[in-house]
PDB file of N, CA and C in Angstrom:
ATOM      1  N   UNK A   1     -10.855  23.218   1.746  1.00  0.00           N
ATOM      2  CA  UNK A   1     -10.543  22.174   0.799  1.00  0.00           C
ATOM      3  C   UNK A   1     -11.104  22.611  -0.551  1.00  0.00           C
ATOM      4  N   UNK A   2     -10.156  22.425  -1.351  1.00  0.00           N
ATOM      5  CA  UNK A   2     -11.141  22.606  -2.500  1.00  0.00           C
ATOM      6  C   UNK A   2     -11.710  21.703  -3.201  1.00  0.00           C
ATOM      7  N   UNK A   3     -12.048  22.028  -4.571  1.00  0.00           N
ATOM      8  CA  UNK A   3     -13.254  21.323  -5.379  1.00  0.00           C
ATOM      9  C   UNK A   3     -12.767  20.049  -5.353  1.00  0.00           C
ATOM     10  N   UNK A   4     -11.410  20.146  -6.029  1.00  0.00           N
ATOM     11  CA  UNK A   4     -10.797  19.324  -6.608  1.00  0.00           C
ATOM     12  C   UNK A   4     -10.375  17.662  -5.259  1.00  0.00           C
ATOM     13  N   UNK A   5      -9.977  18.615  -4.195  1.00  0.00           N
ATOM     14  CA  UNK A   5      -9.987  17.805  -3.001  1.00  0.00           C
ATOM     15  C   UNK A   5     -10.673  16.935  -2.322  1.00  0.00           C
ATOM     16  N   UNK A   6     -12.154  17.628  -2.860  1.00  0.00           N
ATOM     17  CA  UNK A   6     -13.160  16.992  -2.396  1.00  0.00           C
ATOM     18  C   UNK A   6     -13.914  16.196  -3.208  1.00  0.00           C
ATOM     19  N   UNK A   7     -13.837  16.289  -4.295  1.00  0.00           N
ATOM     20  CA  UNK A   7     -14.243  15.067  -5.447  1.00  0.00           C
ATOM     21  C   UNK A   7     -13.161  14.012  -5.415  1.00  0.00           C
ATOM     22  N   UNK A   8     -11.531  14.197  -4.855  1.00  0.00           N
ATOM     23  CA  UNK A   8     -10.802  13.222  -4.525  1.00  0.00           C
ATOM     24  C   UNK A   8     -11.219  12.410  -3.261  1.00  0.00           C
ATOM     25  N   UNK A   9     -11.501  13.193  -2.301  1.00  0.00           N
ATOM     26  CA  UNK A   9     -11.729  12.368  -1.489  1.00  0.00           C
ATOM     27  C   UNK A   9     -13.248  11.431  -1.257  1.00  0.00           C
ATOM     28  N   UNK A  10     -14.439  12.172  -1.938  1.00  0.00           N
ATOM     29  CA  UNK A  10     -15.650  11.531  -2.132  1.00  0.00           C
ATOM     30  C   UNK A  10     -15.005  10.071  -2.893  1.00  0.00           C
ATOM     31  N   UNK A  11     -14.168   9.988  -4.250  1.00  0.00           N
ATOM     32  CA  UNK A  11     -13.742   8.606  -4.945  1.00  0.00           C
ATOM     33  C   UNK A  11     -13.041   8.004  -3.872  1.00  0.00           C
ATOM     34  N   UNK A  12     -12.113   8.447  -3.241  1.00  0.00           N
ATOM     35  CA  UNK A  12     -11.292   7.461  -2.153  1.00  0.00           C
ATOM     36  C   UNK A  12     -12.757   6.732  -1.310  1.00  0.00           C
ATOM     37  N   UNK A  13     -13.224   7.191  -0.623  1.00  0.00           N
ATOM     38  CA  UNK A  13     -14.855   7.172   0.009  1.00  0.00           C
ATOM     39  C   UNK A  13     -15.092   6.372  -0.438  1.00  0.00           C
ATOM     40  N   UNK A  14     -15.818   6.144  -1.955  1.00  0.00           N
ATOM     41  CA  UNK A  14     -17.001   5.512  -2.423  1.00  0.00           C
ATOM     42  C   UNK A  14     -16.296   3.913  -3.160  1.00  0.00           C
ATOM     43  N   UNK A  15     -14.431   4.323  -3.506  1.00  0.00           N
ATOM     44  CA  UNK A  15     -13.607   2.918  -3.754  1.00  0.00           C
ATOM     45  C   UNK A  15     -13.584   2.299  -2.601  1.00  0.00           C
ATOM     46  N   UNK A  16     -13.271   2.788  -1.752  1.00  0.00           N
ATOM     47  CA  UNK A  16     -13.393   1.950  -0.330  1.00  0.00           C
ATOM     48  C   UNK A  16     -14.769   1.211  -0.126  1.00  0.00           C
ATOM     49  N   UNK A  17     -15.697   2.293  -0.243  1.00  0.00           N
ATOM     50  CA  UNK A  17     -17.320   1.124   0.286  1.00  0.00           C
ATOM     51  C   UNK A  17     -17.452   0.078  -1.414  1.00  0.00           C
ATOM     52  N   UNK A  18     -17.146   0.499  -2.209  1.00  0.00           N
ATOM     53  CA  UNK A  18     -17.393  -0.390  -2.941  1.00  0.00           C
ATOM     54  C   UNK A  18     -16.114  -1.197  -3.263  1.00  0.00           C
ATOM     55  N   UNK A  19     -15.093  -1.325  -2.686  1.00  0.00           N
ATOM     56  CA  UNK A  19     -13.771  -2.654  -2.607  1.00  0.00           C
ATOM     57  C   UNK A  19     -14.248  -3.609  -1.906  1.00  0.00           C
ATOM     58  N   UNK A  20     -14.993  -3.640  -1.557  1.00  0.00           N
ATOM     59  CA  UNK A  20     -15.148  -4.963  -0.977  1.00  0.00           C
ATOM     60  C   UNK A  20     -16.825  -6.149  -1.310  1.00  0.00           C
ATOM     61  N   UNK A  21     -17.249  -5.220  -2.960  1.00  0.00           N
ATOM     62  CA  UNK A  21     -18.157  -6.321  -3.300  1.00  0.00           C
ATOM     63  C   UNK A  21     -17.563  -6.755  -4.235  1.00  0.00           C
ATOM     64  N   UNK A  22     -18.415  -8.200  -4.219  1.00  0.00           N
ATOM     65  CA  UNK A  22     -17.699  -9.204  -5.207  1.00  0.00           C
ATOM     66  C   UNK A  22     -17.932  -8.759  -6.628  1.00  0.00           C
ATOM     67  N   UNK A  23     -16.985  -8.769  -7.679  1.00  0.00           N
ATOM     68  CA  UNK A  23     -17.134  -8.472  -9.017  1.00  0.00           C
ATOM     69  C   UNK A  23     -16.126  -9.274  -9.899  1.00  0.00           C
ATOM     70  N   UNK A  24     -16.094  -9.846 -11.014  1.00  0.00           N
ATOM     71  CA  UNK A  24     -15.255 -10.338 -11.943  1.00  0.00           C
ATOM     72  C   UNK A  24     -14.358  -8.960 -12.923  1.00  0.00           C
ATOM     73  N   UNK A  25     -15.164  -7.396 -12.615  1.00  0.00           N
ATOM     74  CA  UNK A  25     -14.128  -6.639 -13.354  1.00  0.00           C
ATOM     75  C   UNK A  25     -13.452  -6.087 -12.430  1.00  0.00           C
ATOM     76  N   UNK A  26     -12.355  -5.952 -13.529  1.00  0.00           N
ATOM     77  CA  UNK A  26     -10.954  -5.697 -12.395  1.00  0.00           C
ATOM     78  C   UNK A  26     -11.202  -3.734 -12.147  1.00  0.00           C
ATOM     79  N   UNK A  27     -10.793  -3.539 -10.674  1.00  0.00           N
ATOM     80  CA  UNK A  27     -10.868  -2.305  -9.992  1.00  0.00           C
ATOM     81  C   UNK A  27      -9.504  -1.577 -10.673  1.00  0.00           C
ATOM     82  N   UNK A  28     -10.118  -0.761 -11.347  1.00  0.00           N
ATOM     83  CA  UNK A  28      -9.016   0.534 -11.129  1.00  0.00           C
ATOM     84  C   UNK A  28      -9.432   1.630 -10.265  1.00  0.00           C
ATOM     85  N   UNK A  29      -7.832   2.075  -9.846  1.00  0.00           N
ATOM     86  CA  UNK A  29      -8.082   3.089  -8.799  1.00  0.00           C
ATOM     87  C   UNK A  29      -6.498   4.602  -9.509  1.00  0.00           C
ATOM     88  N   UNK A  30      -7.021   5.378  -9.027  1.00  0.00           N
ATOM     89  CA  UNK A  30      -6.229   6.242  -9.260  1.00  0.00           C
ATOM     90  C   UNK A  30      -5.197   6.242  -8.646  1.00  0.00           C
ATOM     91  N   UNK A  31      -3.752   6.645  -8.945  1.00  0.00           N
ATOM     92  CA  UNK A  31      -2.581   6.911  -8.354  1.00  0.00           C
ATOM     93  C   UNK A  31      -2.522   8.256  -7.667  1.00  0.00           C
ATOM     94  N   UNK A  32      -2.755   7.702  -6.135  1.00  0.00           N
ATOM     95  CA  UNK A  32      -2.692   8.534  -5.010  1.00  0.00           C
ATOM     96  C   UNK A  32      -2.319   7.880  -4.258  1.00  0.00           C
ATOM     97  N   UNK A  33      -1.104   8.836  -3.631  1.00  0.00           N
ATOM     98  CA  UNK A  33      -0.618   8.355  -2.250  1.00  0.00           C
ATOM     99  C   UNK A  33      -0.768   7.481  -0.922  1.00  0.00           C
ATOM    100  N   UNK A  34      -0.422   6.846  -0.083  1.00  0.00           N
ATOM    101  CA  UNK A  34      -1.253   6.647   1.103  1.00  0.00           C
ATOM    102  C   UNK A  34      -1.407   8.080   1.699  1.00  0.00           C
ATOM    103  N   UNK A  35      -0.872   8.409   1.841  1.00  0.00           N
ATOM    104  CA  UNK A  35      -0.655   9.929   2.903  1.00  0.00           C
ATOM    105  C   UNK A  35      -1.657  10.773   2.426  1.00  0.00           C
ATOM    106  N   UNK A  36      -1.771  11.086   0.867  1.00  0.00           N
ATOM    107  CA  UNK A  36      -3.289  11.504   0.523  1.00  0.00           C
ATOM    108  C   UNK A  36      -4.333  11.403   0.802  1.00  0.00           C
ATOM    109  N   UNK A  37      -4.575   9.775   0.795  1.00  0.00           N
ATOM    110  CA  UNK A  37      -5.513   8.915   0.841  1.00  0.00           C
ATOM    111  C   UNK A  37      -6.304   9.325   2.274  1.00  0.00           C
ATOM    112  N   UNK A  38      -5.143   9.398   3.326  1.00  0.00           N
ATOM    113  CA  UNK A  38      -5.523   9.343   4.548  1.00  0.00           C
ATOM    114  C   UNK A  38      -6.315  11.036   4.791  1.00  0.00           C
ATOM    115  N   UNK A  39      -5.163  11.560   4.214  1.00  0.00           N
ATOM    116  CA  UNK A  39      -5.517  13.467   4.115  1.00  0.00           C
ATOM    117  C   UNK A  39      -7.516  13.644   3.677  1.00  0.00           C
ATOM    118  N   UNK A  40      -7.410  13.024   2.748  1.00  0.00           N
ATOM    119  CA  UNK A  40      -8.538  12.954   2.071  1.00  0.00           C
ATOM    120  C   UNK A  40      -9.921  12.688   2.522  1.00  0.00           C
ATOM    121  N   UNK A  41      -9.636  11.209   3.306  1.00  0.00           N
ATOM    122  CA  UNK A  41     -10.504  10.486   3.991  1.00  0.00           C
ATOM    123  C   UNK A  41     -10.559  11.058   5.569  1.00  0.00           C
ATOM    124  N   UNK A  42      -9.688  11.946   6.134  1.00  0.00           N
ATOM    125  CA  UNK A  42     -10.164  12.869   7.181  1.00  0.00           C
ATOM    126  C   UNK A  42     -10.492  13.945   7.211  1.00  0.00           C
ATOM    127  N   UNK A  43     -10.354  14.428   5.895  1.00  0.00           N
ATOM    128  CA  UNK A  43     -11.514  15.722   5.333  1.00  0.00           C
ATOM    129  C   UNK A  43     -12.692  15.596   4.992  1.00  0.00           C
ATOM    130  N   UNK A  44     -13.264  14.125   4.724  1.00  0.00           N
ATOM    131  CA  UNK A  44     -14.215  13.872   4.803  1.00  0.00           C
ATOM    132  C   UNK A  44     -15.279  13.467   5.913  1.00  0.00           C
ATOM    133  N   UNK A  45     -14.478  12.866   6.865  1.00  0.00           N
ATOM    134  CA  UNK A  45     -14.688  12.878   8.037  1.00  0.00           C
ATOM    135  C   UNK A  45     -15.076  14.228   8.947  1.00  0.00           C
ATOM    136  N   UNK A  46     -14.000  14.665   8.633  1.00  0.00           N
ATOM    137  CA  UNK A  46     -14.312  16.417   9.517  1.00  0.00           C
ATOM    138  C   UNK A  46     -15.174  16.884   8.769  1.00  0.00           C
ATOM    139  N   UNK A  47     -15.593  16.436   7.472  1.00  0.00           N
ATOM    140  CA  UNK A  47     -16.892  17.221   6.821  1.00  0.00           C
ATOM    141  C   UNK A  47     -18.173  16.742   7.203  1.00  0.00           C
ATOM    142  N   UNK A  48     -18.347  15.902   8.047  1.00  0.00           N
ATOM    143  CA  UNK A  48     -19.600  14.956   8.123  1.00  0.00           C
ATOM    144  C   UNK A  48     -19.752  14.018   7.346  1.00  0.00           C
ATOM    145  N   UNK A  49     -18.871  13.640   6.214  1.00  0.00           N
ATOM    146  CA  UNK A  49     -19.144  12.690   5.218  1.00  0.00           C
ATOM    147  C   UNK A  49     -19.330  11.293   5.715  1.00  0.00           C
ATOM    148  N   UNK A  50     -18.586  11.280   6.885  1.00  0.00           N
ATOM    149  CA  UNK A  50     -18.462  10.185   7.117  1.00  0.00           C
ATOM    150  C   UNK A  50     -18.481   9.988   8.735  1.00  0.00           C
ATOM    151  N   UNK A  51     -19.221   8.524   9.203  1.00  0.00           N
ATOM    152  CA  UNK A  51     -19.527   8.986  10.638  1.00  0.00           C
ATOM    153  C   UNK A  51     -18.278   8.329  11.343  1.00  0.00           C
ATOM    154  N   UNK A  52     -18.009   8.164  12.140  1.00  0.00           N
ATOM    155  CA  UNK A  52     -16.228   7.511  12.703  1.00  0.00           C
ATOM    156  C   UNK A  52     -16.404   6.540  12.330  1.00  0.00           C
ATOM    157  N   UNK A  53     -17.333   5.503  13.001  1.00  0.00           N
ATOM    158  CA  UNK A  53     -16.912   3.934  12.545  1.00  0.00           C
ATOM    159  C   UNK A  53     -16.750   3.952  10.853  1.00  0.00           C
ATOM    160  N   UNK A  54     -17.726   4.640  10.244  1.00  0.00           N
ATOM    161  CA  UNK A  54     -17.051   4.402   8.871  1.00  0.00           C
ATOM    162  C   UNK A  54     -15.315   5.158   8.848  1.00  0.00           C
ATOM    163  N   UNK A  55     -15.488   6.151   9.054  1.00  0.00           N
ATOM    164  CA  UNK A  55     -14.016   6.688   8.439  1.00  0.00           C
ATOM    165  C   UNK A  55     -12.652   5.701   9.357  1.00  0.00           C
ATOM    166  N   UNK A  56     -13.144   5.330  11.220  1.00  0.00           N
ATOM    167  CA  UNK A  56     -11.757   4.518  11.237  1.00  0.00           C
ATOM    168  C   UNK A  56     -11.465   3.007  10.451  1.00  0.00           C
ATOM    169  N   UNK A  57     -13.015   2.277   9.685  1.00  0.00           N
ATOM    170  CA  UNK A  57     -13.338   1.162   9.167  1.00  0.00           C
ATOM    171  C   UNK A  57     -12.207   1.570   7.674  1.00  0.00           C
ATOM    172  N   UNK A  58     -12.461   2.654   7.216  1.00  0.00           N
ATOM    173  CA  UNK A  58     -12.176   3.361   6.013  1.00  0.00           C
ATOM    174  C   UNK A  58     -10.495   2.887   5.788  1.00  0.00           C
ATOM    175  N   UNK A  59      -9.859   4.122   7.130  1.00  0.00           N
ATOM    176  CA  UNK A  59      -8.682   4.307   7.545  1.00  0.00           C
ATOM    177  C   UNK A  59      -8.218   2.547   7.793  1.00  0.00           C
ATOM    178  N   UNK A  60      -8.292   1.904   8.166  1.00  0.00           N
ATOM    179  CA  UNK A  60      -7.806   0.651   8.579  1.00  0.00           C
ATOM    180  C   UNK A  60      -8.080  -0.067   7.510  1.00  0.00           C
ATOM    181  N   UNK A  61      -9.119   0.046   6.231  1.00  0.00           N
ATOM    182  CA  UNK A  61      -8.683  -0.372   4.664  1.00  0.00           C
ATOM    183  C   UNK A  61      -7.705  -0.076   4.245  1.00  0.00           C
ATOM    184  N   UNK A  62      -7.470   1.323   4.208  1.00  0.00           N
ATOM    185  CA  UNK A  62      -6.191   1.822   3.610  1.00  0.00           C
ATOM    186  C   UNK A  62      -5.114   1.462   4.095  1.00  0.00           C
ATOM    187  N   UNK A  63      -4.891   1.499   5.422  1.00  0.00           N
ATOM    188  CA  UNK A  63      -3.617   1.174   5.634  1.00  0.00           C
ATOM    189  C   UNK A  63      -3.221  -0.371   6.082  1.00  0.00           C
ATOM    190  N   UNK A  64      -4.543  -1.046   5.686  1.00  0.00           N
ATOM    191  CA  UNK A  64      -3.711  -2.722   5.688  1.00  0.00           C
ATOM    192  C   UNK A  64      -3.575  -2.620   4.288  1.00  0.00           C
ATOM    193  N   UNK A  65      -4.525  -2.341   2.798  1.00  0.00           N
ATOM    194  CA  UNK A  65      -3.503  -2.642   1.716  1.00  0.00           C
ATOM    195  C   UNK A  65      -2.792  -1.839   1.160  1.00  0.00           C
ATOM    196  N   UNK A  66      -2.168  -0.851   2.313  1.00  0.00           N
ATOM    197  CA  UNK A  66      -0.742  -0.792   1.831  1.00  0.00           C
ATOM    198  C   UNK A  66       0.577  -1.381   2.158  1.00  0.00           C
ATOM    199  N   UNK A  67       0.040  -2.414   2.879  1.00  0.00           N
ATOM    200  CA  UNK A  67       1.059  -3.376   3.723  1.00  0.00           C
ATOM    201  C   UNK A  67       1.366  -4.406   2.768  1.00  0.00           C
TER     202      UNK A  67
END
């Protein structure tokens, strides 16, 4: 993976743990794919970044709001 891959997927990571505290400013997020998203967040996973319950907790953010 490279640099670039992996500073994408650390932000997917760290928007996810932090989407869900309460704040009055509005979240921007970068325009990336779901299919990225997912790519991303299981490279982090296979990196140790993340232990399963976080990454399937992760994975099941992503793909309910893309529903």
């Amino acid at each position: 993976m490279t640099r670039t891959s992996t500073i994408a997927a650390a932000a997917v990571v760290a928007a996810l743990l932090v989407g869900g505290c309460a704040s009055d400013a509005p979240m921007t997020t970068a325009n990336v794919s779901l299919g990225q998203q997912l790519i991303d967040l299981k490279d982090a996973h296979d990196k140790g970044a993340l232990s399963d319950k976080e990454y399937k907790n992760a994975r099941e953010r992503i793909i309910d709001n893309a529903r």
